[in-house]
C-alpha atoms as a PDB file:
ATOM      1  CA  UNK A   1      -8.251  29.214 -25.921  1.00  0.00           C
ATOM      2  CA  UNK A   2     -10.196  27.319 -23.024  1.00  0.00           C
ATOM      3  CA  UNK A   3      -7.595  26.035 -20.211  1.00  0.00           C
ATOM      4  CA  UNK A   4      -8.162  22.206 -19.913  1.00  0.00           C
ATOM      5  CA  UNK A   5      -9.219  20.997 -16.154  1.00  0.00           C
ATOM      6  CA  UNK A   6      -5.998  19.484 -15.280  1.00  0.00           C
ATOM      7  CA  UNK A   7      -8.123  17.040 -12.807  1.00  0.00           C
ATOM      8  CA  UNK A   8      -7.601  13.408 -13.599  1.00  0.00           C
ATOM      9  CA  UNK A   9     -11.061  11.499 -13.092  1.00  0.00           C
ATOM     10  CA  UNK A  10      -8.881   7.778 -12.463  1.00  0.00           C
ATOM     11  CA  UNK A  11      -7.675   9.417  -9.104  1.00  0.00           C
ATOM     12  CA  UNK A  12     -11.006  10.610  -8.099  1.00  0.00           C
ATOM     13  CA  UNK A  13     -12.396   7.405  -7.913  1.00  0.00           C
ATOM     14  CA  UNK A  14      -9.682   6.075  -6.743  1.00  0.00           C
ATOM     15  CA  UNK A  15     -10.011   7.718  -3.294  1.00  0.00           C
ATOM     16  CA  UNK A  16     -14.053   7.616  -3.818  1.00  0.00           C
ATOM     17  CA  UNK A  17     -13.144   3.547  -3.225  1.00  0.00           C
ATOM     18  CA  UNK A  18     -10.698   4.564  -0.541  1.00  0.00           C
ATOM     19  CA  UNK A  19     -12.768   6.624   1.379  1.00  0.00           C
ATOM     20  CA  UNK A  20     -15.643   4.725   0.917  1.00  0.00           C
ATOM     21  CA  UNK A  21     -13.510   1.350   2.751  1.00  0.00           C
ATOM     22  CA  UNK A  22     -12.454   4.049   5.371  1.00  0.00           C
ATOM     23  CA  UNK A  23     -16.085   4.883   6.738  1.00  0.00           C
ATOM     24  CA  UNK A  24     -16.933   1.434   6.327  1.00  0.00           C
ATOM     25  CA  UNK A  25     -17.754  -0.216  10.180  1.00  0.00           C
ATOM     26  CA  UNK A  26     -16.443  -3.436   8.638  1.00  0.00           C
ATOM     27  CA  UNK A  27     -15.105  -4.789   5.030  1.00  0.00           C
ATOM     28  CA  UNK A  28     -17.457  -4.109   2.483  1.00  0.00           C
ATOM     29  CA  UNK A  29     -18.348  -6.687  -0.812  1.00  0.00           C
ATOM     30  CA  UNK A  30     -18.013  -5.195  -4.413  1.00  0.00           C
ATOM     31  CA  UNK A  31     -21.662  -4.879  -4.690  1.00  0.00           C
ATOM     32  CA  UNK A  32     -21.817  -3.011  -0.968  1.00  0.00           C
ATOM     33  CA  UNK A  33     -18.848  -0.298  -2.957  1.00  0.00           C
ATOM     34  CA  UNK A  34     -21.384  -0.440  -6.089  1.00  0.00           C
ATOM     35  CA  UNK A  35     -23.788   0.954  -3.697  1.00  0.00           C
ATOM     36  CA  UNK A  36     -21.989   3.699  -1.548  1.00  0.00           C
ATOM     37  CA  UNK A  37     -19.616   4.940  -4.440  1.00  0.00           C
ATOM     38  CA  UNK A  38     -21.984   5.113  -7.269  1.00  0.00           C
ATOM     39  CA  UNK A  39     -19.624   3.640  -9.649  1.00  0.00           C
ATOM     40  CA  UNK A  40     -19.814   0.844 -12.069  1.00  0.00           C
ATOM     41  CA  UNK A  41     -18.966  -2.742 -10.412  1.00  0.00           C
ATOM     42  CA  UNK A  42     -16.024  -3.033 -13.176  1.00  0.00           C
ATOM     43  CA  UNK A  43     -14.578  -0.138 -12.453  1.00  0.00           C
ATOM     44  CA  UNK A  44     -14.591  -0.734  -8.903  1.00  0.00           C
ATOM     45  CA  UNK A  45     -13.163  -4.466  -9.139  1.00  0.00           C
ATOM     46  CA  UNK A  46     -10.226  -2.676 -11.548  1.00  0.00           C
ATOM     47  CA  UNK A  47      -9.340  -0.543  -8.467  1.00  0.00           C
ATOM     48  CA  UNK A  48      -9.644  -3.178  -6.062  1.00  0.00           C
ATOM     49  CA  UNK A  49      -7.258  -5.139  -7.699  1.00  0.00           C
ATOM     50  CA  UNK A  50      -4.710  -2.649  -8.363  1.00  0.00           C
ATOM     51  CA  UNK A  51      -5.079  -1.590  -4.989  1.00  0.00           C
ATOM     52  CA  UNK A  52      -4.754  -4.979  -3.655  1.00  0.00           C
ATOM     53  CA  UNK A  53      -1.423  -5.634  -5.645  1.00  0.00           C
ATOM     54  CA  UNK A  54       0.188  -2.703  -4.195  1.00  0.00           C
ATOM     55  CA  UNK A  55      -0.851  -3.327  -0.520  1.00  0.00           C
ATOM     56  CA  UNK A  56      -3.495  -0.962   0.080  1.00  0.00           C
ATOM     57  CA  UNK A  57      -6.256  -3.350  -0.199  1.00  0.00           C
ATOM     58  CA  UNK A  58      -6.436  -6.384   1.476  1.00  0.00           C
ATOM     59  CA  UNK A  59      -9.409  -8.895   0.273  1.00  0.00           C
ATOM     60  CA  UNK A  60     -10.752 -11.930   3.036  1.00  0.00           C
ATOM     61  CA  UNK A  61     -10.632 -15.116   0.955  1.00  0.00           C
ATOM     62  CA  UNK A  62     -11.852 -14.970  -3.261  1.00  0.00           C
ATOM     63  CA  UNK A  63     -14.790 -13.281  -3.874  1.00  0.00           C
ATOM     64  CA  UNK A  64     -14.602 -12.027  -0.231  1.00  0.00           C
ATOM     65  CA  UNK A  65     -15.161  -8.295   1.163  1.00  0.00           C
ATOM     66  CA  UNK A  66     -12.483  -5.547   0.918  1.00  0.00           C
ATOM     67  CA  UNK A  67     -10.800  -3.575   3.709  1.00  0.00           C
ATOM     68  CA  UNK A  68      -7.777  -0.844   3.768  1.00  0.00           C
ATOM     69  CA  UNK A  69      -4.583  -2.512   4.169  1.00  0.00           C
ATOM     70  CA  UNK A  70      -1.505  -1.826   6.004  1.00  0.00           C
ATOM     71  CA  UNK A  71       0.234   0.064   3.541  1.00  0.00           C
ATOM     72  CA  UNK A  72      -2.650   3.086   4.485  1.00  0.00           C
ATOM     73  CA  UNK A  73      -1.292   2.261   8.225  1.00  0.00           C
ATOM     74  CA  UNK A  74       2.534   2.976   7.056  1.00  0.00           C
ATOM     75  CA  UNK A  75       1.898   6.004   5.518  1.00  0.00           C
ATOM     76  CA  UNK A  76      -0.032   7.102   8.377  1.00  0.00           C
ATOM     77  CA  UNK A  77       2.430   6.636  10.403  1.00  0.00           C
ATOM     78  CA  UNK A  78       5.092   8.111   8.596  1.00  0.00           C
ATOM     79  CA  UNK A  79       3.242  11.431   8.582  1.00  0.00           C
ATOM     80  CA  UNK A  80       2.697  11.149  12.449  1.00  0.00           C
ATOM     81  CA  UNK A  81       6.110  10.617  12.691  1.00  0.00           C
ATOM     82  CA  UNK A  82       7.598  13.702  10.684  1.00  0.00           C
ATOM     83  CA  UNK A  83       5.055  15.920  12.452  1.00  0.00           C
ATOM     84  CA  UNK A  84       6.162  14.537  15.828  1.00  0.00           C
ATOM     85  CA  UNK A  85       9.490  15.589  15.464  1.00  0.00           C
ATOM     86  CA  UNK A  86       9.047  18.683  13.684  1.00  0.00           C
ATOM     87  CA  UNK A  87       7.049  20.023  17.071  1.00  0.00           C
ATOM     88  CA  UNK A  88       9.289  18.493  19.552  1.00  0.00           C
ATOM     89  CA  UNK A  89      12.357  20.015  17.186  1.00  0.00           C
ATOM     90  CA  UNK A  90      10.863  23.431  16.801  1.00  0.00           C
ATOM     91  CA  UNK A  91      11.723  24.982  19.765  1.00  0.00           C
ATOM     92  CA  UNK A  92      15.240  24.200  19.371  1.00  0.00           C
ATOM     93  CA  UNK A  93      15.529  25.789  16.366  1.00  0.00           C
ATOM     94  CA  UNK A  94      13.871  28.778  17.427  1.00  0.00           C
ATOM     95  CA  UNK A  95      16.184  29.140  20.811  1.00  0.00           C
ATOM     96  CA  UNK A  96      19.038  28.845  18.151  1.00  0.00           C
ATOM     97  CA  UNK A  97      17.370  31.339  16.185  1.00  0.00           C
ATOM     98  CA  UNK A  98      16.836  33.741  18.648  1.00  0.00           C
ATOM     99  CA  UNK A  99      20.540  33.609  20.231  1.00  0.00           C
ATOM    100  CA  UNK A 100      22.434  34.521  17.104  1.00  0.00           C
ATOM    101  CA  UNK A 101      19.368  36.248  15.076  1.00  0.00           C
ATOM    102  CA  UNK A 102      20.084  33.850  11.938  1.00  0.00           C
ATOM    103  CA  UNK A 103      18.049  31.384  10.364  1.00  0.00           C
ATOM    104  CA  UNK A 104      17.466  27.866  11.412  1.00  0.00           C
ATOM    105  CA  UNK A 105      16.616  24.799   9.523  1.00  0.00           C
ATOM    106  CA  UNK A 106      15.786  20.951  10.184  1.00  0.00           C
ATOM    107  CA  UNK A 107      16.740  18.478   8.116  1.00  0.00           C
ATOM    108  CA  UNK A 108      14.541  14.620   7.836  1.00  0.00           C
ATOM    109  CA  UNK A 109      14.830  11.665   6.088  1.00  0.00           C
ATOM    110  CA  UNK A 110      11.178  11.531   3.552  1.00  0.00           C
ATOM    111  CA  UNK A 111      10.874   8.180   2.207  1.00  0.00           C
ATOM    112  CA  UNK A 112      14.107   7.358   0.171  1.00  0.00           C
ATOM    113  CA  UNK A 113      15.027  10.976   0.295  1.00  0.00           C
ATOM    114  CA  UNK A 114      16.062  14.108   2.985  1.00  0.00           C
ATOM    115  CA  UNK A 115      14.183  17.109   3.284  1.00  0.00           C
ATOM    116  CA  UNK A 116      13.929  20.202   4.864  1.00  0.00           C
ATOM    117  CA  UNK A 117      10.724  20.171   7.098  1.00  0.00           C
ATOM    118  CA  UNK A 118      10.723  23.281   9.347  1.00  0.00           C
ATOM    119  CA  UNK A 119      12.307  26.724   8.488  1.00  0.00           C
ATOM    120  CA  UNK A 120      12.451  29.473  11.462  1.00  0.00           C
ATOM    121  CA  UNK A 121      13.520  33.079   9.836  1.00  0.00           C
ATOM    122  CA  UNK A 122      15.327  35.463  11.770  1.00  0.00           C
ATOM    123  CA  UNK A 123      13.597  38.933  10.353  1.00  0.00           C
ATOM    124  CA  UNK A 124      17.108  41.035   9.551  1.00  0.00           C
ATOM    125  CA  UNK A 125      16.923  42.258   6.503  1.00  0.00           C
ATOM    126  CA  UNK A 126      19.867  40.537   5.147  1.00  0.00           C
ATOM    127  CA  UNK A 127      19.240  36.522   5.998  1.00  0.00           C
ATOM    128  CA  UNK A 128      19.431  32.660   4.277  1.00  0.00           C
ATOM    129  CA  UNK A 129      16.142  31.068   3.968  1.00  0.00           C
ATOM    130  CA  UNK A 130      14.850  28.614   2.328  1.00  0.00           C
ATOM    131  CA  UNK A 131      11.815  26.381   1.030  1.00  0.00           C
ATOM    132  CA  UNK A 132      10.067  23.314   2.645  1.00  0.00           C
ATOM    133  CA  UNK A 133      10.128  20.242   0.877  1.00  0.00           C
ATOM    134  CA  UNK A 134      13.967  21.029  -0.227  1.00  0.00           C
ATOM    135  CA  UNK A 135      16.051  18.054  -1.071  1.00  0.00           C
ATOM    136  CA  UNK A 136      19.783  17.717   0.245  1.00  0.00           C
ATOM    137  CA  UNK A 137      22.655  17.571  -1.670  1.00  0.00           C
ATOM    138  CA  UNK A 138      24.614  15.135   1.168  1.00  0.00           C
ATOM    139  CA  UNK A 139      28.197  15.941  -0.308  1.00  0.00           C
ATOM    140  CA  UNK A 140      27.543  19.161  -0.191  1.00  0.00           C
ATOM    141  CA  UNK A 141      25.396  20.788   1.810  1.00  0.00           C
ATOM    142  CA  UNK A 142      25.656  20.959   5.937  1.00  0.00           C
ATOM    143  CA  UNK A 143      22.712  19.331   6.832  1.00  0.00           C
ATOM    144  CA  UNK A 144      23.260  16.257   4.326  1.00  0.00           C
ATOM    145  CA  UNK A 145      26.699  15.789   5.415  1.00  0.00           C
ATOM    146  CA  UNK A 146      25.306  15.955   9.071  1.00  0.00           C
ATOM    147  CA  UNK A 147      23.038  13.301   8.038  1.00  0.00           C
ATOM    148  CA  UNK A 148      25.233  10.707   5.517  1.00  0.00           C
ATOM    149  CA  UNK A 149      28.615  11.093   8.114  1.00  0.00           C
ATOM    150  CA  UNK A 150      26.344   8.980  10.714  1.00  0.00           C
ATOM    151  CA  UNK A 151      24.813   6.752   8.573  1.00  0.00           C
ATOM    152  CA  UNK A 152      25.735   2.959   9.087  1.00  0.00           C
ATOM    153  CA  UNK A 153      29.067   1.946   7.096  1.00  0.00           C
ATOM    154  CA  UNK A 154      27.385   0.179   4.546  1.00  0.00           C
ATOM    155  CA  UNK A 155      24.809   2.498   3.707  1.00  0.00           C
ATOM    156  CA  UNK A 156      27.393   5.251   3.507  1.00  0.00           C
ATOM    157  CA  UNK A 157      29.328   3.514   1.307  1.00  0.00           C
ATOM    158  CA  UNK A 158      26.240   2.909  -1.166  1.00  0.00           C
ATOM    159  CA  UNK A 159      25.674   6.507  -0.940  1.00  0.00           C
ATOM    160  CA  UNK A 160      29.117   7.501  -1.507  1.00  0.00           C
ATOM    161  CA  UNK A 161      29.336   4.919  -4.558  1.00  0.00           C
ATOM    162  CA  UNK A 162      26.117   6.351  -6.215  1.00  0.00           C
ATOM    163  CA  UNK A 163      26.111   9.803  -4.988  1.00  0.00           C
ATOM    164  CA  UNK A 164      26.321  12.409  -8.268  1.00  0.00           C
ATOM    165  CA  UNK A 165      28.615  15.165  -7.055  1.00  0.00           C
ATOM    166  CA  UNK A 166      27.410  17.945  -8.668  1.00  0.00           C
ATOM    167  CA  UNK A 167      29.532  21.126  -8.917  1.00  0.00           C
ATOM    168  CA  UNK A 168      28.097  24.124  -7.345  1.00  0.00           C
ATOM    169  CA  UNK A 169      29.963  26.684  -6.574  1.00  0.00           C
ATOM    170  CA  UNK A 170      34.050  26.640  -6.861  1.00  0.00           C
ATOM    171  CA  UNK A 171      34.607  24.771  -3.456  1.00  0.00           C
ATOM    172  CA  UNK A 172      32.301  22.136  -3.720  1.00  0.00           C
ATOM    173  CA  UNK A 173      33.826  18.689  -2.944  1.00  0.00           C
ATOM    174  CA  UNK A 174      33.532  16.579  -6.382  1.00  0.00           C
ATOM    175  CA  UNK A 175      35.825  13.668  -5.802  1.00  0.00           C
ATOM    176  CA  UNK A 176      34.609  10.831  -3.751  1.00  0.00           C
ATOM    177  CA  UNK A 177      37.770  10.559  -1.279  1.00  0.00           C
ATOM    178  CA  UNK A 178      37.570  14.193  -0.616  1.00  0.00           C
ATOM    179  CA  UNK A 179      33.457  13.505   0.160  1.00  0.00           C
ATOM    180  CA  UNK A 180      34.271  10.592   2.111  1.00  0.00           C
ATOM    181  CA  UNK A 181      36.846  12.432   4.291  1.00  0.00           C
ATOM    182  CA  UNK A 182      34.435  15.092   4.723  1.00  0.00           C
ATOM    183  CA  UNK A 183      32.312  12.668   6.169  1.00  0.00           C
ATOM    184  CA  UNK A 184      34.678  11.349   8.302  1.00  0.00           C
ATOM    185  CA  UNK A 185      35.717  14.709   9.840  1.00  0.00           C
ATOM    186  CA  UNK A 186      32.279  15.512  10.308  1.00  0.00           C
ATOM    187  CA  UNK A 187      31.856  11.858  12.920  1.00  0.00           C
ATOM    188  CA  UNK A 188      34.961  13.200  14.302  1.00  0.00           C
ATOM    189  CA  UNK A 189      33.800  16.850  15.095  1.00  0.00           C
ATOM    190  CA  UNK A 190      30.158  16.277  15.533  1.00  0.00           C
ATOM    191  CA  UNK A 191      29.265  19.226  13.125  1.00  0.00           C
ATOM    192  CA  UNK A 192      29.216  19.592   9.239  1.00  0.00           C
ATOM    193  CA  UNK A 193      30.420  22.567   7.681  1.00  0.00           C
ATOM    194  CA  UNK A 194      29.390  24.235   4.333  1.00  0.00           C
ATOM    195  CA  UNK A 195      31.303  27.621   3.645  1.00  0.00           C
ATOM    196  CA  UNK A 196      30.533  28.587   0.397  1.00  0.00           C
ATOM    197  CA  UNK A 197      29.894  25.036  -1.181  1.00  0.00           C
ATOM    198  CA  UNK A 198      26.725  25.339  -2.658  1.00  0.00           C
ATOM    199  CA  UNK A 199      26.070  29.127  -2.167  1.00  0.00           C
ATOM    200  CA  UNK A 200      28.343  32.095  -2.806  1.00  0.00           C
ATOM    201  CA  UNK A 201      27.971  34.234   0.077  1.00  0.00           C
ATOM    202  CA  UNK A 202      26.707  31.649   2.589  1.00  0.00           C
ATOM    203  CA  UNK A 203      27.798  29.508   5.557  1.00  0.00           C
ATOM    204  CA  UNK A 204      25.858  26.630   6.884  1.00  0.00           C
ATOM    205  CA  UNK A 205      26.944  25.021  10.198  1.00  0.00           C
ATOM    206  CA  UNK A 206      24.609  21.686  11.073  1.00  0.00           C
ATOM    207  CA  UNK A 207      24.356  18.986  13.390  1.00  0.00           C
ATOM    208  CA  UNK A 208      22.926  15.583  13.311  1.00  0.00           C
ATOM    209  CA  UNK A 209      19.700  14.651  15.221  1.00  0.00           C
ATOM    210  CA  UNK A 210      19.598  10.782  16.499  1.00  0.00           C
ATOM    211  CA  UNK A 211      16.449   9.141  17.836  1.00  0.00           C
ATOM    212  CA  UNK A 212      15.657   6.607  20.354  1.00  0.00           C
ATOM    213  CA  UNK A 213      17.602   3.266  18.561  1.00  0.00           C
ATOM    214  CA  UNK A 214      20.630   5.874  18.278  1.00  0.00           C
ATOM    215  CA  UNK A 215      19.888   6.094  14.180  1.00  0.00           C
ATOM    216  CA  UNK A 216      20.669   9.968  12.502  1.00  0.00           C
ATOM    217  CA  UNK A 217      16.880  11.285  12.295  1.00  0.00           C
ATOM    218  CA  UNK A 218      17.813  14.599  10.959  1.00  0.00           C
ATOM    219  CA  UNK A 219      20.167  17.674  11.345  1.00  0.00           C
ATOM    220  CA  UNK A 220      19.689  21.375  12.577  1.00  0.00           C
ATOM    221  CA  UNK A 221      21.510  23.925  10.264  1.00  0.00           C
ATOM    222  CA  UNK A 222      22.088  27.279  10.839  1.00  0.00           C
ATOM    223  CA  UNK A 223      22.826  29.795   7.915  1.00  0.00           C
ATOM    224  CA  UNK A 224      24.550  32.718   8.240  1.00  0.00           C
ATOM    225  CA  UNK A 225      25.590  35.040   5.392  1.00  0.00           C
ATOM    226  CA  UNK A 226      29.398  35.213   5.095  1.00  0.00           C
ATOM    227  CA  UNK A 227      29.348  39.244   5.459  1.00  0.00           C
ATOM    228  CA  UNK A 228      28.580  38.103   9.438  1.00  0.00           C
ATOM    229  CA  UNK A 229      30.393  34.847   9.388  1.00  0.00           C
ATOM    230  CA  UNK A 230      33.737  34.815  11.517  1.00  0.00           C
ATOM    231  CA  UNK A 231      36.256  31.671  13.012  1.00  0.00           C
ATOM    232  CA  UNK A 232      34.904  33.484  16.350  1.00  0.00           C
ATOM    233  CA  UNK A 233      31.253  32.986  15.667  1.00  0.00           C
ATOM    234  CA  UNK A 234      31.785  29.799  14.038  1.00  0.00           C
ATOM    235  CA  UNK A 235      33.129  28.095  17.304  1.00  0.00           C
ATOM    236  CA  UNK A 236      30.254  29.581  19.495  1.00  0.00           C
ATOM    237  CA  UNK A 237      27.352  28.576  17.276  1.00  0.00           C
ATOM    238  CA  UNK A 238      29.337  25.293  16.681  1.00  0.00           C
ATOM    239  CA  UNK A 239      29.083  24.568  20.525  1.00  0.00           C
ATOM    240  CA  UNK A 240      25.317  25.654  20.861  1.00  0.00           C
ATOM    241  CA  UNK A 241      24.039  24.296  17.815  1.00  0.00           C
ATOM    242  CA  UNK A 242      25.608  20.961  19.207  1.00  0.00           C
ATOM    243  CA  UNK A 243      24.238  20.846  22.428  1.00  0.00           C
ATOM    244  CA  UNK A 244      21.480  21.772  21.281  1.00  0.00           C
ATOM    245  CA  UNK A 245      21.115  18.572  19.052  1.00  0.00           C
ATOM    246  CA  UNK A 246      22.055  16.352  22.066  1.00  0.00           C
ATOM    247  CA  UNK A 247      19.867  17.528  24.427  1.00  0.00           C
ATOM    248  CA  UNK A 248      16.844  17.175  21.795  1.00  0.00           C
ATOM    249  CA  UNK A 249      18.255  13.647  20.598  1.00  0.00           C
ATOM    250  CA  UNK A 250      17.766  12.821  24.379  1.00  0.00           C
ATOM    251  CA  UNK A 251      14.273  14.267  24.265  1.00  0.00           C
ATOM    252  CA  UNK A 252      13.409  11.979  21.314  1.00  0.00           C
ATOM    253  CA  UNK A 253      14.928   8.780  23.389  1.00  0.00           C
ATOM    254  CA  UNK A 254      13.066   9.295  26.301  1.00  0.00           C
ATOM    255  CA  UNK A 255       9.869   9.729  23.898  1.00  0.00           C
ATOM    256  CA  UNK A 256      10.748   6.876  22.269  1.00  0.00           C
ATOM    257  CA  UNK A 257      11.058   8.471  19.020  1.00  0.00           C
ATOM    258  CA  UNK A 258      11.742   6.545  15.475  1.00  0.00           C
ATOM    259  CA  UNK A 259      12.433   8.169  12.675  1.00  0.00           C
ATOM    260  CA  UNK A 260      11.092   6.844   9.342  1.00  0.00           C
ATOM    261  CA  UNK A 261      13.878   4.285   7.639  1.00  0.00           C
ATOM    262  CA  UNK A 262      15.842   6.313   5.232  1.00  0.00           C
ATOM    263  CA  UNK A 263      16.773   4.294   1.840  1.00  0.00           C
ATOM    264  CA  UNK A 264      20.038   6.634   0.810  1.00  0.00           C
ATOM    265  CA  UNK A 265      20.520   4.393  -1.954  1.00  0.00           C
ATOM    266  CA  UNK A 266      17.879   4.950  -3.971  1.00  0.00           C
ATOM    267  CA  UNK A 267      17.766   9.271  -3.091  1.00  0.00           C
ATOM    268  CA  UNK A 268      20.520   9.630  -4.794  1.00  0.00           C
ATOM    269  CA  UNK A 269      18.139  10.788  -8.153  1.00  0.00           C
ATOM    270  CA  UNK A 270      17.881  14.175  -6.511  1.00  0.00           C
ATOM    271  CA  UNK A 271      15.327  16.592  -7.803  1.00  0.00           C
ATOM    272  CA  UNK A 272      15.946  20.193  -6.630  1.00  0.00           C
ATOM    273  CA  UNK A 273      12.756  22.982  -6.212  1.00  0.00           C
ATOM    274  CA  UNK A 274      13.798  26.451  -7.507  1.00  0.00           C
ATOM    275  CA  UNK A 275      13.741  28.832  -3.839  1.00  0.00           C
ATOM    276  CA  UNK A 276      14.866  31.687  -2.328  1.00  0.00           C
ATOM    277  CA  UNK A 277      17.846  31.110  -0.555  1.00  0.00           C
ATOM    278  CA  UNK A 278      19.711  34.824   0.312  1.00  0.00           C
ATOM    279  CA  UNK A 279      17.184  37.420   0.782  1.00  0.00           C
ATOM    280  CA  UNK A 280      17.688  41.221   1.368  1.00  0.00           C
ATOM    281  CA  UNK A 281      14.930  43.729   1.752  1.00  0.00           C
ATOM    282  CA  UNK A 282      15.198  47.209   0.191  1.00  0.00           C
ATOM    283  CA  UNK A 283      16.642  48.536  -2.750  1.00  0.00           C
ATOM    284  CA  UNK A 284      20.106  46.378  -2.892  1.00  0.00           C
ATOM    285  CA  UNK A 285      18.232  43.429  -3.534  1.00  0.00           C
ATOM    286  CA  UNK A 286      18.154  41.930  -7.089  1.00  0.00           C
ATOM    287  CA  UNK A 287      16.223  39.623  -8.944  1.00  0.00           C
ATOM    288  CA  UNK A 288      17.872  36.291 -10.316  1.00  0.00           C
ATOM    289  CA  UNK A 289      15.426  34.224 -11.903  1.00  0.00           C
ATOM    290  CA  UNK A 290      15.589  31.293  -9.491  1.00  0.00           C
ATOM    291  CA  UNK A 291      15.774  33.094  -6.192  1.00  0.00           C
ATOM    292  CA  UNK A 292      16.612  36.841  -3.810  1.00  0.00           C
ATOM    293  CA  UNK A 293      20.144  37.357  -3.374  1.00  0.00           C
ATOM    294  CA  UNK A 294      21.005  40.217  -1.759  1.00  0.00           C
ATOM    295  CA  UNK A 295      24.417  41.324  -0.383  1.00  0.00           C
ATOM    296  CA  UNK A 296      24.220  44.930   1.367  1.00  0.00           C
ATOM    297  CA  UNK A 297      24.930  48.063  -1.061  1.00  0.00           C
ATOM    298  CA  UNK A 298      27.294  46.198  -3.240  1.00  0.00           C
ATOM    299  CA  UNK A 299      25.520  43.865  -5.587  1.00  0.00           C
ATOM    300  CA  UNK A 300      29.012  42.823  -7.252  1.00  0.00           C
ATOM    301  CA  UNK A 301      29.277  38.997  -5.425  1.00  0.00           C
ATOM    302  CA  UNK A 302      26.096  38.335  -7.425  1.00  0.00           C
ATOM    303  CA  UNK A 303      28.037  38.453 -10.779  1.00  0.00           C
ATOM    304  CA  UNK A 304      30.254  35.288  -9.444  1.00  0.00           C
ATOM    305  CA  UNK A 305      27.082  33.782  -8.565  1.00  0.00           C
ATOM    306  CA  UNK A 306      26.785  30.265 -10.272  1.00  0.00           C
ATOM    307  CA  UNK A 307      23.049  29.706 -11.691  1.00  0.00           C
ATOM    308  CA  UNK A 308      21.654  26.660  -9.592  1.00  0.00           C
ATOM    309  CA  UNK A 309      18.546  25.785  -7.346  1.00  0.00           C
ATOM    310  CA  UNK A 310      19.897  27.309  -4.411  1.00  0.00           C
ATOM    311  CA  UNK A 311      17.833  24.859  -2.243  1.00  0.00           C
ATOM    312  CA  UNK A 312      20.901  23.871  -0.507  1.00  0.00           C
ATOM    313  CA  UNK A 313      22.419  24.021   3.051  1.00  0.00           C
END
C-alpha cells in the first residue's frame, strides 16, 4: 500500500504568505501577494484574515496593504530568550557535571508549560538522562517543585488547586497539603528534593534559577542514581548546586535577563514524551518499552519498576 504524504498543503501557503510579508521592504497589497506567492487572490485574502484575527497580520486601514504583526515579534523573542539562557546556563551545568560526574539538567518555563531545555551527560556507564522538550510534573519532580515553591502566592495556589497529582512511584506526594508543604520546605531550604518520587532508583536534587525582576526562570537538577546517592553527598551537591544557581541568577540580573511569563494555570494538562531516563551500558542493561533502566549486575529493582514516561526529575 502507498504511504500517504503526511504534508498538509493549508500550512504551506500559509508561510508562502508569511514569508512572502517577511522579504517585503514595506507592506504589500493583496494583488502585490497575488504576484510574489503565485496563489489565487481568495486564497490569499482567507489567510490574511485569519492571520489578522490572531495577531500575526496587521492590515493599514480597509482595503489597505498587509505587514507581519507583533505576535511574529513575541515569538521571536521568546525563542531569543530560551536560547539566551540556555548558553549563559550551560556552563553551570557542566561545572556541576564535571565535579560530581552525574548528570545535569535545566529546567524553563515554555509558554504555559516547563521544560527541560539543556541536558549535560556525565559518560559513566550507569547515569539518569533524559530528553529535551520534557514536561515537569511540579508536585513531583525536583526541578518543578524548584520552580512552583517560588512562584507568586496566587499563582501557586492556582497551580496547587488544578494540579493532577499523578501517582508514580510509591512515595509520590498525592494529597494537596502534603504538595503544598513540600513547596513550602523547598522556599525554606532553597533546594527541592525528589528521592524516588517519580523514578525507582533515582534521586534528583534542583534549584531554582531567578532572573533580573527576581521571578523563578528555571531550575538546575542534578540526578544521581540511588546506588551512589548518600545523606553525605546529598549535603555537598545541595551546597554547590545552590551556589551555583545564585551566582548564575546574578549573571542573568546584571544581563538584564527576563524569562518568558509562565501561565502555571493553564500547564497543568501535562503531556509526557516517552524517554530514557536510567541508562546502563553493557550487558545488565534491559529493555522496558518506554525507556533504559539499568541497575549494575542485579536487574531485580526493575521488577518494582512502575510503567510511566519516565520524563521526570
Amino acid at each position: 500500500m502507498k504511504r500517504r504524504d503526511p504534508y498538509i498543503e493549508l500550512i504551506g501557503k500559509v508561510l508562502t504568505v508569511v514569508e512572502a510579508l517577511r522579504d517585503g521592504d514595506e507592506a504589500l497589497s493583496l494583488q502585490d501577494l497575488t504576484g510574489r506567492t503565485g496563489l489565487v487572490k481568495s486564497s490569499i485574502h482567507r489567510i490574511l484574515h485569519s492571520l489578522k484575527r490572531h495577531g500575526y497580520v496587521e492590515q493599514q486601514g480597509p482595503g489597505g496593504p498587509y505587514r507581519l504583526g507583533l505576535r511574529f515579534l513575541t515569538l521571536a523573542r521568546g525563542f531569543a530568550s530560551g536560547m539566551q539562557l540556555i548558553r549563559v546556563a550551560r556552563p553551570y551545568l557542566r561545572e556541576l557535571r564535571d565535579r560530581f560526574d552525574e548528570t545535569t539538567y535545566l529546567a524553563v518555563p515554555q509558554g504555559d508549560r516547563c521544560v527541560f531545555a539543556d541536558v549535560q551527560e556525565t559518560h559513566r556507564d550507569l547515569r539518569l538522562i533524559g530528553p529535551l522538550g520534557a514536561e515537569v510534573h511540579c508536585h513531583a519532580t525536583a526541578a518543578g517543585k524548584a520552580m512552583a515553591a517560588f512562584l507568586p502566592p496566587a499563582a501557586r495556589a492556582g497551580l496547587l488547586e488544578d494540579l493532577p497529582l499523578v501517582r508514580l512511584t510509591k512515595k509520590t506526594l498525592t494529597r494537596r497539603a502534603q504538595v503544598e508543604h513540600e513547596w513550602a520546605q523547598v522556599r525554606r531550604r532553597g533546594l527541592a528534593l525528589n528521592d524516588e518520587e517519580t523514578i525507582v532508583g533515582a534521586v534528583f536534587l534542583a534549584a531554582p534559577i531567578f532572573d533580573a525582576n527576581r521571578s523563578v526562570s528555571g531550575s538546575i537538577t542534578v540526578g544521581i542514581p540511588k546506588a551512589r546517592f548518600s545523606n553525605g553527598l546529598r549535603k555537598i551537591v545541595a551546597g554547590h548546586l545552590v551556589d551555583a544557581c545564585r551566582r548564575l541568577s546574578e549573571m542573568l540580573q546584571s544581563l538584564g535577563y527576563e524569562s518568558p511569563r509562565w501561565n502555571p494555570l493553564t500547564s497543568v494538562r501535562q503531556t509526557h514524551l516517552p524517554a530514557r531516563m536510567l541508562e546502563a551500558r553493557g550487558p545488565s542493561c534491559q529493555r522496558r518499552g518506554d525507556g533504559f533502566f539499568g541497575f549494575g549486575v542485579d536487574p531485580a529493582p526493575l521488577k518494582a519498576q512502575p510503567k510511566v514516561n519516565p520524563v521526570l526529575h
